[in-house]
PDB file of N, CA and C in Angstrom:
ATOM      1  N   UNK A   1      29.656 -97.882  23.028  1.00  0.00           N
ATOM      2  CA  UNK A   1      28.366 -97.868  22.366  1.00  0.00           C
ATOM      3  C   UNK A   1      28.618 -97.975  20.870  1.00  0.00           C
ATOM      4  N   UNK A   2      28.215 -98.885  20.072  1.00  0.00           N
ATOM      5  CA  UNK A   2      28.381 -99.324  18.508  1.00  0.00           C
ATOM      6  C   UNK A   2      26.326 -99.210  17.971  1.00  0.00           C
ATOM      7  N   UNK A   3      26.431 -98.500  17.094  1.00  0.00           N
ATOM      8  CA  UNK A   3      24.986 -99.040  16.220  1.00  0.00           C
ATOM      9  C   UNK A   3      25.519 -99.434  15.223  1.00  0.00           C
ATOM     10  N   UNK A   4      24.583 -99.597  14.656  1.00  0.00           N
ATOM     11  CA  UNK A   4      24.269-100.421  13.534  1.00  0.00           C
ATOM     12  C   UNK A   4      24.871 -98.556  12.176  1.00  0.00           C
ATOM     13  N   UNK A   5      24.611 -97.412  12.361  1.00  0.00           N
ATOM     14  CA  UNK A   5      24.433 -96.246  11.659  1.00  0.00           C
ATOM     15  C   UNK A   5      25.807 -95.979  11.793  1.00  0.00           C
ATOM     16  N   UNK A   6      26.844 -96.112  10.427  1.00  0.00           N
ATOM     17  CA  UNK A   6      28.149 -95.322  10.391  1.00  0.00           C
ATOM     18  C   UNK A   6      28.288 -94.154  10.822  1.00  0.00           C
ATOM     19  N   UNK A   7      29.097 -93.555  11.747  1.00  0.00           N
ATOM     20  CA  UNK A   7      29.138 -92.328  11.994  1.00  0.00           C
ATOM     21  C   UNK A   7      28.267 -91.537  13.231  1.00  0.00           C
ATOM     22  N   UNK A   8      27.365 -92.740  13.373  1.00  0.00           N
ATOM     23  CA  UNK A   8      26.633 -92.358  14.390  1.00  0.00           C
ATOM     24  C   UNK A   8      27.147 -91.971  16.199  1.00  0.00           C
ATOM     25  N   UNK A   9      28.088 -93.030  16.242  1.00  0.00           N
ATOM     26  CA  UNK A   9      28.653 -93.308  17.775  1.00  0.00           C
ATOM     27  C   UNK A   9      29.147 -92.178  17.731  1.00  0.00           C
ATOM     28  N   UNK A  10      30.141 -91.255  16.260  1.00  0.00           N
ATOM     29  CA  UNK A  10      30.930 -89.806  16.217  1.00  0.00           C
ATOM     30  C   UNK A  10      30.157 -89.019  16.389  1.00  0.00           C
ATOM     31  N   UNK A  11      29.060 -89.186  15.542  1.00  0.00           N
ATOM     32  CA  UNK A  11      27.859 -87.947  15.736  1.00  0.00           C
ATOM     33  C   UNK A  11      27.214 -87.753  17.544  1.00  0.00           C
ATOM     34  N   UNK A  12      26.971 -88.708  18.406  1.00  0.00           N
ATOM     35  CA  UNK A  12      26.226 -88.491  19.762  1.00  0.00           C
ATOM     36  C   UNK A  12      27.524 -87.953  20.476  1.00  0.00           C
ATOM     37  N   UNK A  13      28.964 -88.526  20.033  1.00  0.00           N
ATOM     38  CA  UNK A  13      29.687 -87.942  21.002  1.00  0.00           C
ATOM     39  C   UNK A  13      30.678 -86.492  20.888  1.00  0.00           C
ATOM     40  N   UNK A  14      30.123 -86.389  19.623  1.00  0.00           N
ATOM     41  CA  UNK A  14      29.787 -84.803  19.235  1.00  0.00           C
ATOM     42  C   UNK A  14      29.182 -84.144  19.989  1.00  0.00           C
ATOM     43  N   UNK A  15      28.208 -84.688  19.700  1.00  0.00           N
ATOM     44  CA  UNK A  15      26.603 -83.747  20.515  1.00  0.00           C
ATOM     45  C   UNK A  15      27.140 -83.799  21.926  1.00  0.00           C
ATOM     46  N   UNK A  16      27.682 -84.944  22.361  1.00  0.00           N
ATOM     47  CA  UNK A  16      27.629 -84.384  24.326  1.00  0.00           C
ATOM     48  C   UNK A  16      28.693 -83.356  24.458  1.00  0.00           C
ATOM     49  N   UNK A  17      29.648 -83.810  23.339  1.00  0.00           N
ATOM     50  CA  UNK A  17      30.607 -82.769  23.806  1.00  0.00           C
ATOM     51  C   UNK A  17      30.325 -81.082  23.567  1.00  0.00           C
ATOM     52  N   UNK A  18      29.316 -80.946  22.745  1.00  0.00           N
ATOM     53  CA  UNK A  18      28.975 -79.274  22.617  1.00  0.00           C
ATOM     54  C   UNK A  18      28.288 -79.240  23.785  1.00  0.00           C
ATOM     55  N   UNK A  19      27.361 -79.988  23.705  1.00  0.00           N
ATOM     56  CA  UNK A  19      26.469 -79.539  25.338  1.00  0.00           C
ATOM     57  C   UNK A  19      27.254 -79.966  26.595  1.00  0.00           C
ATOM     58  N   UNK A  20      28.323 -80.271  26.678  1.00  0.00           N
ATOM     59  CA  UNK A  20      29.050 -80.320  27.695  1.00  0.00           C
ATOM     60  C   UNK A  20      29.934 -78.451  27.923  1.00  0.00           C
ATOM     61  N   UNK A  21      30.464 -78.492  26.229  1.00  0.00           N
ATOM     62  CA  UNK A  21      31.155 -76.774  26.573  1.00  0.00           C
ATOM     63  C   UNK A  21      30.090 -75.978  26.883  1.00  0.00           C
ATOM     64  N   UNK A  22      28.802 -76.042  25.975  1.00  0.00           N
ATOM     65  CA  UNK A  22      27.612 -75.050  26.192  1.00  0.00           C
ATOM     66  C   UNK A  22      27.275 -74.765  28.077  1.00  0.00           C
ATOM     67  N   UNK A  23      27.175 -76.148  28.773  1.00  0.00           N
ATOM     68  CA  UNK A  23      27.238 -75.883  29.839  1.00  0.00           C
ATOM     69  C   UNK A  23      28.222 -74.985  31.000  1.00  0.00           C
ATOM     70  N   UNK A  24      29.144 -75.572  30.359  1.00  0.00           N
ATOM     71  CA  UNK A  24      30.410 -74.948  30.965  1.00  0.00           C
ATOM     72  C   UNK A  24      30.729 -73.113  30.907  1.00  0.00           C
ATOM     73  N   UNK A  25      29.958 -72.984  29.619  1.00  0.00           N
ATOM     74  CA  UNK A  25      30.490 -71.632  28.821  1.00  0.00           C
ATOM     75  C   UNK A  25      29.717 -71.015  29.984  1.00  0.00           C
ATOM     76  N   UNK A  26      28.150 -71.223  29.994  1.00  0.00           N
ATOM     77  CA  UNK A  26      27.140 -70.667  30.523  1.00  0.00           C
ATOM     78  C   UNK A  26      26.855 -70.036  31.873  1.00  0.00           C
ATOM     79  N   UNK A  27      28.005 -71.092  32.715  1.00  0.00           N
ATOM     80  CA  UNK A  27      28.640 -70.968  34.338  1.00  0.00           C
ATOM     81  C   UNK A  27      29.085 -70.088  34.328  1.00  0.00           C
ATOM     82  N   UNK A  28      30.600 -69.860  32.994  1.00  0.00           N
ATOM     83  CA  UNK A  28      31.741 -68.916  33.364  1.00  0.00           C
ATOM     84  C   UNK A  28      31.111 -67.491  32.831  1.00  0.00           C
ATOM     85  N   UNK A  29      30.192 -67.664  31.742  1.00  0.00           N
ATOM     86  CA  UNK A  29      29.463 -66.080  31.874  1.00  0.00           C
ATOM     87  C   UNK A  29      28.574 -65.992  32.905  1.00  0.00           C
ATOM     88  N   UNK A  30      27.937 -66.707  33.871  1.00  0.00           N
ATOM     89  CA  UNK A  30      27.265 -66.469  35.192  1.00  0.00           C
ATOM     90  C   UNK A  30      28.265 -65.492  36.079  1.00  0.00           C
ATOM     91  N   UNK A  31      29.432 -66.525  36.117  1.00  0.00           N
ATOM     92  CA  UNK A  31      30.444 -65.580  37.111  1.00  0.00           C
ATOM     93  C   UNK A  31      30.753 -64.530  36.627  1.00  0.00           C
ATOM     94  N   UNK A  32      30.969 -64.466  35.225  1.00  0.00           N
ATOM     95  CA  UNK A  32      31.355 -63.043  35.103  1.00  0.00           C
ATOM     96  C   UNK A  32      30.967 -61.997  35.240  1.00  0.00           C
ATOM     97  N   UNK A  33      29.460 -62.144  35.154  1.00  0.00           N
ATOM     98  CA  UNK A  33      28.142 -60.939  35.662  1.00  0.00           C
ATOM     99  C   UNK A  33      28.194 -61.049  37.283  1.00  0.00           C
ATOM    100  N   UNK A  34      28.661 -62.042  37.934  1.00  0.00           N
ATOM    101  CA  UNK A  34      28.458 -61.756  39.101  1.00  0.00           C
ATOM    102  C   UNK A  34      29.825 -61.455  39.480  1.00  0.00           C
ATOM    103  N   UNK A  35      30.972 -61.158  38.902  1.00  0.00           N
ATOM    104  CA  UNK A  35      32.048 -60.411  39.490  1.00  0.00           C
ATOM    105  C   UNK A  35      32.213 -58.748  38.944  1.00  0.00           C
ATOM    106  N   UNK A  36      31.671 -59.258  37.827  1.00  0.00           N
ATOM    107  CA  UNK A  36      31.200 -57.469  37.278  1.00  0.00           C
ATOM    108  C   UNK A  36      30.281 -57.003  38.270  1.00  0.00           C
ATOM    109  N   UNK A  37      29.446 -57.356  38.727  1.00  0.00           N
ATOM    110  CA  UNK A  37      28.588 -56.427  39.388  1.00  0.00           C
ATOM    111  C   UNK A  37      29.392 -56.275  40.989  1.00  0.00           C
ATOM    112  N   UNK A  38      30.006 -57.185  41.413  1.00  0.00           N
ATOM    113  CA  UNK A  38      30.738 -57.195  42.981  1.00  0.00           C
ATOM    114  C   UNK A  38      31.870 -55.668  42.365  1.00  0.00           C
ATOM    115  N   UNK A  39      32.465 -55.680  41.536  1.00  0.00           N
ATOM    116  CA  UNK A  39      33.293 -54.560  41.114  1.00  0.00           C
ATOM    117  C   UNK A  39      32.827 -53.441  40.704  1.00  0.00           C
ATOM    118  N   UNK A  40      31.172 -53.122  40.220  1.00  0.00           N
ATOM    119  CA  UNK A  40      30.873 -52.197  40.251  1.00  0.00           C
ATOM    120  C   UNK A  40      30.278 -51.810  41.580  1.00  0.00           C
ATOM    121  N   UNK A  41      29.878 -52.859  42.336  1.00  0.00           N
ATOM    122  CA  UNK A  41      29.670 -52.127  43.694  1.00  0.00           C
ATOM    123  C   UNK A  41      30.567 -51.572  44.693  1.00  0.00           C
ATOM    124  N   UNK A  42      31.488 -52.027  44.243  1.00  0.00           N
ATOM    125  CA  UNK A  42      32.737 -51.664  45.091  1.00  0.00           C
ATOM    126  C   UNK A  42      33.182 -50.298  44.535  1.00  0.00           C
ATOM    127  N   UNK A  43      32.859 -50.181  43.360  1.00  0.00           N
ATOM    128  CA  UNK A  43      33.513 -48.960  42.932  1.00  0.00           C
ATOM    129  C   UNK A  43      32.614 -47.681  42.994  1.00  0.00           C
ATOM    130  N   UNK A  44      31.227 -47.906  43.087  1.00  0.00           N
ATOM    131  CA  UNK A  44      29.857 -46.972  43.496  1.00  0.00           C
ATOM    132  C   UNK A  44      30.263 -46.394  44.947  1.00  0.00           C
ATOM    133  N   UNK A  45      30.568 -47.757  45.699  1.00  0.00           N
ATOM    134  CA  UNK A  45      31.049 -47.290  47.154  1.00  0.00           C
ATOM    135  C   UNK A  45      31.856 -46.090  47.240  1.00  0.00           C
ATOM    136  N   UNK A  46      33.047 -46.803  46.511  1.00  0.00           N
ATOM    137  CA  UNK A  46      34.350 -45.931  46.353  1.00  0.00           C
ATOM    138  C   UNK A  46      34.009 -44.235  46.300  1.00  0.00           C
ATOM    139  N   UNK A  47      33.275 -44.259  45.128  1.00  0.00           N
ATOM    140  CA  UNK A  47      32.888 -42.964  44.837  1.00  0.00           C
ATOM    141  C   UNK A  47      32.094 -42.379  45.751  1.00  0.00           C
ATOM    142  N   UNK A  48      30.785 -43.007  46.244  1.00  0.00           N
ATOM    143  CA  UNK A  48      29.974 -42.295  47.298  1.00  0.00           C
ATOM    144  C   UNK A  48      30.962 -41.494  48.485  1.00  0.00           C
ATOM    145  N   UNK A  49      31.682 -42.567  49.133  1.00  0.00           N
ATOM    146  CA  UNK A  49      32.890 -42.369  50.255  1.00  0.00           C
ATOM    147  C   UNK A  49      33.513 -41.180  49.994  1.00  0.00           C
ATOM    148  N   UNK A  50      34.371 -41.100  48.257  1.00  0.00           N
ATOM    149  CA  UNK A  50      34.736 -39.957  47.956  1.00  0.00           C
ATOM    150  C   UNK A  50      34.366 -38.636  48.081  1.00  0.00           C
ATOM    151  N   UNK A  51      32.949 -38.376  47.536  1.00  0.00           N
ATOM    152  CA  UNK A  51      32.097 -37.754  47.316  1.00  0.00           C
ATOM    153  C   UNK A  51      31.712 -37.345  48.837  1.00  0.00           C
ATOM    154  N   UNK A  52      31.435 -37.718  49.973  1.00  0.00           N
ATOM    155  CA  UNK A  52      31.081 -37.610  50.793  1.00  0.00           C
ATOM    156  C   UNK A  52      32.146 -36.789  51.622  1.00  0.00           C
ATOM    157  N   UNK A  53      33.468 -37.055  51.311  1.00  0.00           N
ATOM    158  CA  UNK A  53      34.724 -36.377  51.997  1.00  0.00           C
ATOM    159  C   UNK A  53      35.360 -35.241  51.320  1.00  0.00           C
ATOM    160  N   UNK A  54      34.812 -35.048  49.974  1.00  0.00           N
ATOM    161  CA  UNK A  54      34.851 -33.905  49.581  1.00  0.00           C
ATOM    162  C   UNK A  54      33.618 -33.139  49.945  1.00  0.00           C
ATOM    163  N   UNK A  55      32.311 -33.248  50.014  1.00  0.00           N
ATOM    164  CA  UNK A  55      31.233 -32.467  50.816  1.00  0.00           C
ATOM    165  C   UNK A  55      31.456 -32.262  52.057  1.00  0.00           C
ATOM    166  N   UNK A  56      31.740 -32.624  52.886  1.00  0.00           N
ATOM    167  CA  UNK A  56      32.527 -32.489  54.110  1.00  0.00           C
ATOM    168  C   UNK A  56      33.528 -31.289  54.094  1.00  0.00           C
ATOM    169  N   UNK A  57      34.407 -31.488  53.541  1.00  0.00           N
ATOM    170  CA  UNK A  57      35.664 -30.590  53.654  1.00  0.00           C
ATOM    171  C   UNK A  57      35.128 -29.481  52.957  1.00  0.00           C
ATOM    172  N   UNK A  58      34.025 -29.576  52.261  1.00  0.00           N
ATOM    173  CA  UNK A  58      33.737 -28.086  51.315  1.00  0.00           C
ATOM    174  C   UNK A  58      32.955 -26.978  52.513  1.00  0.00           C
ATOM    175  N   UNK A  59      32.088 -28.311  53.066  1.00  0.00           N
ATOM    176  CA  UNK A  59      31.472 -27.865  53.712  1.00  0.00           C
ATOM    177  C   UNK A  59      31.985 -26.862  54.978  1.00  0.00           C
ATOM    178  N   UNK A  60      33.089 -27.800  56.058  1.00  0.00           N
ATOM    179  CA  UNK A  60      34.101 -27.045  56.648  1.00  0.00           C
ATOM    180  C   UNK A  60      34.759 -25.722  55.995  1.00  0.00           C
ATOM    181  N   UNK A  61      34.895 -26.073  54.946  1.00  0.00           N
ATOM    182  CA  UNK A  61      35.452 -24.841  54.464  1.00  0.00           C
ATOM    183  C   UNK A  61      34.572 -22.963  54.142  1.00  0.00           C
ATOM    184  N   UNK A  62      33.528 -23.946  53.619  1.00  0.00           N
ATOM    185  CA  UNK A  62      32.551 -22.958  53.574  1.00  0.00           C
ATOM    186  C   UNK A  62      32.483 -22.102  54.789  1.00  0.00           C
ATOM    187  N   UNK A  63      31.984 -23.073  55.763  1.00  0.00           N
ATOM    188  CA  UNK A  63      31.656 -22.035  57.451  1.00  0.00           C
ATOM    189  C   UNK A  63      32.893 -21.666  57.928  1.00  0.00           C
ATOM    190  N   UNK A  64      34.584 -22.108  58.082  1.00  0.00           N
ATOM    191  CA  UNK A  64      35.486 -20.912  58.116  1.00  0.00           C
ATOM    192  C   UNK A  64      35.438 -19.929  57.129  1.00  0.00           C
ATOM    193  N   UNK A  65      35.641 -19.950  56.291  1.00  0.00           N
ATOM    194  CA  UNK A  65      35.443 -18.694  55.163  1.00  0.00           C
ATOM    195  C   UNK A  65      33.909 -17.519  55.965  1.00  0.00           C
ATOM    196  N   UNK A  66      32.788 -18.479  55.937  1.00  0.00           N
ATOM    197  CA  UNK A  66      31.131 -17.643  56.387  1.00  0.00           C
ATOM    198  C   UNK A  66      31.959 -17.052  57.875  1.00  0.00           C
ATOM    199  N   UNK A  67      32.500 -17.687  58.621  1.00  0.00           N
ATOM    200  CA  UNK A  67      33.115 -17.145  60.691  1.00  0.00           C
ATOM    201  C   UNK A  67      33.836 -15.774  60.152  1.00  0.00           C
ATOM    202  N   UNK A  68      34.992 -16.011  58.945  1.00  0.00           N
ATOM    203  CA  UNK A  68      35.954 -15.027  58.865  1.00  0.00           C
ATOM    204  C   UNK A  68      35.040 -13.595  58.271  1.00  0.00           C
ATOM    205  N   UNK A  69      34.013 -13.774  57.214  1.00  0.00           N
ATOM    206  CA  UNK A  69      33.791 -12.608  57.025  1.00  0.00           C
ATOM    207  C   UNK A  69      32.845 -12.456  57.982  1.00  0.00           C
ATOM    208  N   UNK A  70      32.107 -12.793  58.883  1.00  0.00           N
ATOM    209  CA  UNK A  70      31.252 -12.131  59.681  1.00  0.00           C
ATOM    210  C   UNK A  70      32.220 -11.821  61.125  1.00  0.00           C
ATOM    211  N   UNK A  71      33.080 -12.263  61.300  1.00  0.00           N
ATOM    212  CA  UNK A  71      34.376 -12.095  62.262  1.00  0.00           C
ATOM    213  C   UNK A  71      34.788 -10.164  61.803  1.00  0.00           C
ATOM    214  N   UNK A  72      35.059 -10.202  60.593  1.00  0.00           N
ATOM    215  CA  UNK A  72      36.004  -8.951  59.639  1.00  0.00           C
ATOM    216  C   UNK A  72      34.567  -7.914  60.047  1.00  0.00           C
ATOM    217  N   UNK A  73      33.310  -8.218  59.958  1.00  0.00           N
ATOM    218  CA  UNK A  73      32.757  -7.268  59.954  1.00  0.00           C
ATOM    219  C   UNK A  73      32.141  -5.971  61.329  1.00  0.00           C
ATOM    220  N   UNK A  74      32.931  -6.751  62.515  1.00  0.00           N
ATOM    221  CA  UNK A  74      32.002  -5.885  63.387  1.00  0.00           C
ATOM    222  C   UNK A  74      33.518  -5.439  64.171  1.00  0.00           C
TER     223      UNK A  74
END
């Protein structure tokens, strides 16, 4: 592509080339919000799971401890 305007053919293929990275940029921050959020869900999990197996075991623990002193008392 030649015009007639010096500098011009440099100037449009300027321009595609920013809106070519602009596009590009725009994808790879898409993915990145969508792998940030796959890793914070994974890690919410993590914790719930945690959380859940320590309530558990407290819990067990609680009612041997509650058996032993009502066991001690009669």
């Amino acid at each position: 592509m030649t015009s007639a305007v010096p500098g011009a053919d440099l100037a449009a293929a300027w321009v595609r080339a920013r809106v070519e990275r602009a596009r590009e940029a725009d994808r790879s921050r898409g993915a990145s919000a969508v792998e940030w959020i796959v890793i914070s869900a994974i890690v919410v999990a993590i914790v719930i799971a945690v959380g859940i197996i320590i309530k558990n075991a407290l819990t067990s623990k609680a009612n041997q401890i509650s058996g032993n002193i009502n066991g001690a008392g009669g």
